[in-house]
Structures are given as structure tokens and as C-alpha cells.
N, C-alpha and C. Protein backbone atom coordinates (compact mmCIF):
# COMPACT_ATOMS: atom_id res chain seq x y z
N UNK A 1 58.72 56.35 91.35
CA UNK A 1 59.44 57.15 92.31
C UNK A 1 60.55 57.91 91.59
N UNK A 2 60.49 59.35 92.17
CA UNK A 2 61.42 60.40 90.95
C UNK A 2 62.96 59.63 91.73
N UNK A 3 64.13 59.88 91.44
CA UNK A 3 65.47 60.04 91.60
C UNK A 3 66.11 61.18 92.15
N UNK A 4 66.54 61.57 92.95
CA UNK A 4 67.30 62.55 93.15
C UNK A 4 68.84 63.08 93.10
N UNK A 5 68.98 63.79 91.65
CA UNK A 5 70.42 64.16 91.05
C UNK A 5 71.34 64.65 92.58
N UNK A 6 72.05 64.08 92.71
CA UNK A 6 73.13 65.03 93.61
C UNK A 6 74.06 65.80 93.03
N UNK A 7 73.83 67.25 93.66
CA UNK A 7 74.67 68.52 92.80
C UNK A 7 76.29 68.13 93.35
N UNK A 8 76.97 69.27 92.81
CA UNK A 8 78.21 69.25 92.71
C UNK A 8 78.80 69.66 94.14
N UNK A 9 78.15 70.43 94.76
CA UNK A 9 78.41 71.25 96.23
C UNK A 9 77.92 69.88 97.58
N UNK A 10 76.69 69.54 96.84
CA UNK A 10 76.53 68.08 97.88
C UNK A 10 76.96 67.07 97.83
N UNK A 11 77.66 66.92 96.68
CA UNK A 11 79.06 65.93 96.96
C UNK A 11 80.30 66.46 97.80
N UNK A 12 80.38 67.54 97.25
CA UNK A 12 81.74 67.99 98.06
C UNK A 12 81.23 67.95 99.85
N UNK A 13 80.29 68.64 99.70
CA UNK A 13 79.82 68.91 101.15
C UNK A 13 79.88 67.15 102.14
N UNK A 14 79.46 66.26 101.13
CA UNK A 14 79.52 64.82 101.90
C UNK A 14 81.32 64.10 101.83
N UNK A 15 81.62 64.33 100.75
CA UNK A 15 83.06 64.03 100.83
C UNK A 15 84.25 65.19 102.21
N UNK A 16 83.57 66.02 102.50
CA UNK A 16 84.28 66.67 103.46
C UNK A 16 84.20 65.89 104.78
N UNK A 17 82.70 65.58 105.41
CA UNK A 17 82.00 65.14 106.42
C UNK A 17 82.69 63.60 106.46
N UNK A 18 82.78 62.90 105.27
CA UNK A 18 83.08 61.27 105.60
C UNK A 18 84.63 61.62 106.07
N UNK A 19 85.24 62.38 105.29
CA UNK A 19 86.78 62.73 105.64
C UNK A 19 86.80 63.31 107.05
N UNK A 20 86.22 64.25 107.63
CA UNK A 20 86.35 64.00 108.84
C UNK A 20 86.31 63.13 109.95
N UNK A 21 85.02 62.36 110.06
CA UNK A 21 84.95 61.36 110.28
C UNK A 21 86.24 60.08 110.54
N UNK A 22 85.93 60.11 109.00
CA UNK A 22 87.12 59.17 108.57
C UNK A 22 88.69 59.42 109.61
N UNK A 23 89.20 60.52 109.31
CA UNK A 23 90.65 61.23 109.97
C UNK A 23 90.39 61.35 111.16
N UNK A 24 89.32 61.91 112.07
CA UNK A 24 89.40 62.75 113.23
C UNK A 24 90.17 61.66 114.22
N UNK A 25 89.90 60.29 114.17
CA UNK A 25 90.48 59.24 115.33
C UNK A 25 91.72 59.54 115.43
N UNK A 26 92.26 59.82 114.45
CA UNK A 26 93.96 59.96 113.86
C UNK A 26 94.06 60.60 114.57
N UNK A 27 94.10 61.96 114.75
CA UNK A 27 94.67 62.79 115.14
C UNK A 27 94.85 62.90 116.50
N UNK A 28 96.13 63.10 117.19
CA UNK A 28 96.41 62.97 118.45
C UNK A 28 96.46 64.16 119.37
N UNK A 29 95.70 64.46 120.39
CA UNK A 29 96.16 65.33 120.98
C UNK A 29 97.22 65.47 122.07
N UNK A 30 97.79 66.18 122.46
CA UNK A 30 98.82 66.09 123.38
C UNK A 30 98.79 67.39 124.45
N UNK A 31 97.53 67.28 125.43
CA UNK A 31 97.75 68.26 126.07
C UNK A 31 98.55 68.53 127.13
N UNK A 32 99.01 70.10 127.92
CA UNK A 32 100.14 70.02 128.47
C UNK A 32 99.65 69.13 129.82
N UNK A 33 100.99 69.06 129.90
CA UNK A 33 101.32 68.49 131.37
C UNK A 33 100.34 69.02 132.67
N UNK A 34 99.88 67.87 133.42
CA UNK A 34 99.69 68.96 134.71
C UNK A 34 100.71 69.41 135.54
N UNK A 35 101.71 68.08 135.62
CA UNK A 35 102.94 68.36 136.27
C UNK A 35 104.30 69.34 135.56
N UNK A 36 104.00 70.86 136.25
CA UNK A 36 104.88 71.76 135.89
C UNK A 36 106.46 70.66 135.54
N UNK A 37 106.63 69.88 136.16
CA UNK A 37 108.39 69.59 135.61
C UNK A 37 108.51 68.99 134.86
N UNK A 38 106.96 68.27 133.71
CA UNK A 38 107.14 67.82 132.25
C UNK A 38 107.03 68.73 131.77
N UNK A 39 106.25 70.19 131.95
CA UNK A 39 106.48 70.91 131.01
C UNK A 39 107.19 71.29 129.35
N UNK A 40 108.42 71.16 130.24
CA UNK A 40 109.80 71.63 129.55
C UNK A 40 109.72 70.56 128.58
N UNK A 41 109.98 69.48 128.97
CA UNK A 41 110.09 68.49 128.25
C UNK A 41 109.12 67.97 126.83
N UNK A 42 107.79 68.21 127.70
CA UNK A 42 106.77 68.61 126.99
C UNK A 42 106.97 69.45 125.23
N UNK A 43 107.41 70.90 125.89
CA UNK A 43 107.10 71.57 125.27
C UNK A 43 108.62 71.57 124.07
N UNK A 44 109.89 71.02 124.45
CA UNK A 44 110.72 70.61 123.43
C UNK A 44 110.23 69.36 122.77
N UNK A 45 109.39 68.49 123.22
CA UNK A 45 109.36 67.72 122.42
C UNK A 45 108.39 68.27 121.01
N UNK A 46 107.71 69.12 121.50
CA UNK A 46 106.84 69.80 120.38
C UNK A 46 107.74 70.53 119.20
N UNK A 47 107.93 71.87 120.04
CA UNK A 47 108.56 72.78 119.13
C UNK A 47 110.27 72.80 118.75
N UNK A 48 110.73 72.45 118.04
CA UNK A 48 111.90 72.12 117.95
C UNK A 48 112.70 73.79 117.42
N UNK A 49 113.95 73.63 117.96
CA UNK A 49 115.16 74.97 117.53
C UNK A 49 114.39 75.37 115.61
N UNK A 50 115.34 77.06 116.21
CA UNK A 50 114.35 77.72 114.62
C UNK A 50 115.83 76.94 113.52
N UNK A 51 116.75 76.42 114.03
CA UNK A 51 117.78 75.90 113.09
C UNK A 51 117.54 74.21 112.41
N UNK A 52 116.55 73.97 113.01
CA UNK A 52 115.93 72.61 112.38
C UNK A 52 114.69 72.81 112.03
N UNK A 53 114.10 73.96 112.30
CA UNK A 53 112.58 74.12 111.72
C UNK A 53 112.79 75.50 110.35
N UNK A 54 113.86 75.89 110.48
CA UNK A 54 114.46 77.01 109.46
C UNK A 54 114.17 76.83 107.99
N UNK A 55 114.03 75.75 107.00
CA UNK A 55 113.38 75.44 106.25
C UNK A 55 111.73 75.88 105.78
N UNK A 56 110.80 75.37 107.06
CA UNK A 56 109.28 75.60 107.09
C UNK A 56 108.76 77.02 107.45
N UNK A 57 109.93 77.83 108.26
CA UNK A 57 109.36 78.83 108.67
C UNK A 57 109.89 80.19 107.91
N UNK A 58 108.78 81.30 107.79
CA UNK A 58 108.98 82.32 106.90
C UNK A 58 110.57 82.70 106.97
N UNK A 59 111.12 83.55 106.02
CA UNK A 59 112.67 84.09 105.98
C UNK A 59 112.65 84.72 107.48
N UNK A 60 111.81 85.96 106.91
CA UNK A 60 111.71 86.92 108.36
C UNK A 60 111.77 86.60 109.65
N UNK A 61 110.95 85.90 110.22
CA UNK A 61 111.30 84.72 111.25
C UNK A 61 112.52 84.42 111.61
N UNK A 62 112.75 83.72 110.71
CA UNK A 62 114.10 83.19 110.51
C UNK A 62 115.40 83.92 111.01
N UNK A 63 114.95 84.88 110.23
CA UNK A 63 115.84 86.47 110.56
C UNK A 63 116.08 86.67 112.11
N UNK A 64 114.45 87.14 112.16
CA UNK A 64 114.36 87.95 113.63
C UNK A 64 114.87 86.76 114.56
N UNK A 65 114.74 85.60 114.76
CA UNK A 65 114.94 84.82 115.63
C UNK A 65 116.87 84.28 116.16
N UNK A 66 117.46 85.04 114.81
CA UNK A 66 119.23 84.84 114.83
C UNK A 66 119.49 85.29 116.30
N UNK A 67 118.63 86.52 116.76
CA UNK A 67 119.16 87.01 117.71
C UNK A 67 117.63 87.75 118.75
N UNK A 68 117.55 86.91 119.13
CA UNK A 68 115.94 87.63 119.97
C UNK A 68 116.53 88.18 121.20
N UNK A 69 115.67 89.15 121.36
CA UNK A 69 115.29 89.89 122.75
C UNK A 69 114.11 89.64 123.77
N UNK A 70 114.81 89.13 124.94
CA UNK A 70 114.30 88.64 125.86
C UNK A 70 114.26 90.11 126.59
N UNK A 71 112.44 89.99 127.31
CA UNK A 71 112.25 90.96 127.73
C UNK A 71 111.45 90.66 129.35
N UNK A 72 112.05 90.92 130.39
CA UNK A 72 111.51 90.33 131.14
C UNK A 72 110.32 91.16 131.80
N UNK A 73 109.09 90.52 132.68
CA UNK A 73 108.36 91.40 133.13
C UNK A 73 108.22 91.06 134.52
N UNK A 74 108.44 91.49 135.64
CA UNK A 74 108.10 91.31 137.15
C UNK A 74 107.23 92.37 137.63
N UNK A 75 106.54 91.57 137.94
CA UNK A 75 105.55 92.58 138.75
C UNK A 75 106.17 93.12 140.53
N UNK A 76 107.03 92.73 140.81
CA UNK A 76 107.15 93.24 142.29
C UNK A 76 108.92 94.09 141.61
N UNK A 77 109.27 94.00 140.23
CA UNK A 77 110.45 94.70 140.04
C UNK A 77 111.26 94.30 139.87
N UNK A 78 112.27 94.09 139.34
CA UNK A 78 113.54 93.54 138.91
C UNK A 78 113.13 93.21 137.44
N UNK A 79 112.66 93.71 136.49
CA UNK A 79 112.22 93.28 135.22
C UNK A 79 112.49 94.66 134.61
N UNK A 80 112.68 94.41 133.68
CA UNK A 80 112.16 95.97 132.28
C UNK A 80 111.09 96.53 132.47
N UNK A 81 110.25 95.28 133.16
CA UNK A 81 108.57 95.83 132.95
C UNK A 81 107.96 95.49 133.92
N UNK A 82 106.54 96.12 134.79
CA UNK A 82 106.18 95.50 135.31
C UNK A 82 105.06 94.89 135.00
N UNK A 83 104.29 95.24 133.90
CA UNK A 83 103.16 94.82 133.33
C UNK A 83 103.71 94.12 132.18
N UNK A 84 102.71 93.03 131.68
CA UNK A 84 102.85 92.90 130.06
C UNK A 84 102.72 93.54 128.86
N UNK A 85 101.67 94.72 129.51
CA UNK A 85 100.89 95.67 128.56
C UNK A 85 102.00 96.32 128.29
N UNK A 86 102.88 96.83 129.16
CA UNK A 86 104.01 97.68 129.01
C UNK A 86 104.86 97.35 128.17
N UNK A 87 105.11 96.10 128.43
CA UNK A 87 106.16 95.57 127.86
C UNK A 87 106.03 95.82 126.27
N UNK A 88 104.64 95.21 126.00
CA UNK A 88 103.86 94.63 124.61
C UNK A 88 104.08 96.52 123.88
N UNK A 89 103.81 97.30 124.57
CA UNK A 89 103.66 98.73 123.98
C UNK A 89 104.97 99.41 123.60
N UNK A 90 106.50 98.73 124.48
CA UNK A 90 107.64 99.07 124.46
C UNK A 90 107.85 98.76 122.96
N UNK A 91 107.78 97.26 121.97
CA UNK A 91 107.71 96.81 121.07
C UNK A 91 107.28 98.42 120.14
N UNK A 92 108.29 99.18 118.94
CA UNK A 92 107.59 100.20 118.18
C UNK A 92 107.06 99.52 116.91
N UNK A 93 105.72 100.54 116.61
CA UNK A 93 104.99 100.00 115.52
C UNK A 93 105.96 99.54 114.26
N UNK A 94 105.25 98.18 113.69
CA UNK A 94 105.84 97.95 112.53
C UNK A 94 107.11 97.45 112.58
N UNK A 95 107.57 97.32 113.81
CA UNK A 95 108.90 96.46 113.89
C UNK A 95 108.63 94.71 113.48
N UNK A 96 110.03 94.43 112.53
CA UNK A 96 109.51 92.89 111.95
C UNK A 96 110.61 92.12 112.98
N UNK A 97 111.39 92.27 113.84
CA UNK A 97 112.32 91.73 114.59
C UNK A 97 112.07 91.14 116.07
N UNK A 98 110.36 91.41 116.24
CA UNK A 98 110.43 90.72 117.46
C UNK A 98 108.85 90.36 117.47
């Protein structure tokens, strides 16, 4: 009975697969809330201020975020905008600040 050499790509290819395997239990998901008033809570527990995540995240970021612009959109009025599209188009090309 011949032997069969395993190439270099079908190792990798099996060392990827056991590693998934292996990891996927790990990993936790955390989907949102159904109840709108964990939300919030929810969603700070995730994403933390850009002044404790300021390290990991690009300079620019970093930058633009010293001072953001909140842009609101209402559809019945009292907003900047009443669409999103609008809003999203107000943004001029190539701006790195928002």
C-alpha cells in the first residue's frame, strides 16, 4: 500500500480547520438587548470613550473625535436633516473629520 506525502498547503489548510474548531466555543457572542433600556448599558459596556481606547485607534480618529459633530436627522422636522441620505451627502468629499 503506497503512502500519501502531505503537501505544505494541506497542512496548513488542516491546521487552520482544527484551530477553528478548536477556538470557535471560546468565543462569546453578545447580542443586543431586546429590551431597548439595556441597550445603553449594553452598548457602554462594549465600546468604551475614544480617551481609553486612544492608544488602539488610528491618530486621525483620534483627532476627528476631540470634537465631533452631531448631526441630527428628523423626519417630521426639527433636525438639520430630514433624510439620512441628506445628511450623509451634507458630509464634503474627502473630509477626514467626521
Amino acid at each position: 500500500m503506497d503512502a500519501k506525502r502531505i503537501e505544505g498547503n494541506e497542512v496548513y489548510a488542516l491546521a487552520m480547520c482544527v484551530s477553528i474548531l478548536l477556538f470557535a466555543p471560546i468565543v462569546v457572542s453578545q447580542p443586543i438587548p431586546a429590551d431597548k433600556s439595556q441597550v445603553e448599558a449594553w452598548f457602554n459596556g462594549i465600546i468604551k470613550p475614544v480617551k481609553e481606547r486612544g492608544k488602539t485607534l488610528d491618530p486621525k480618529l483620534v483627532e476627528a473625535e476631540t470634537e465631533p459633530r452631531i448631526i441630527k436627522v428628523m423626519q417630521g422636522g426639527g433636525g438639520e436633516f430630514d433624510t439620512i441620505t441628506k445628511a450623509i451627502e451634507s458630509v464634503p468629499s474627502g473630509n477626514a473629520n467626521m
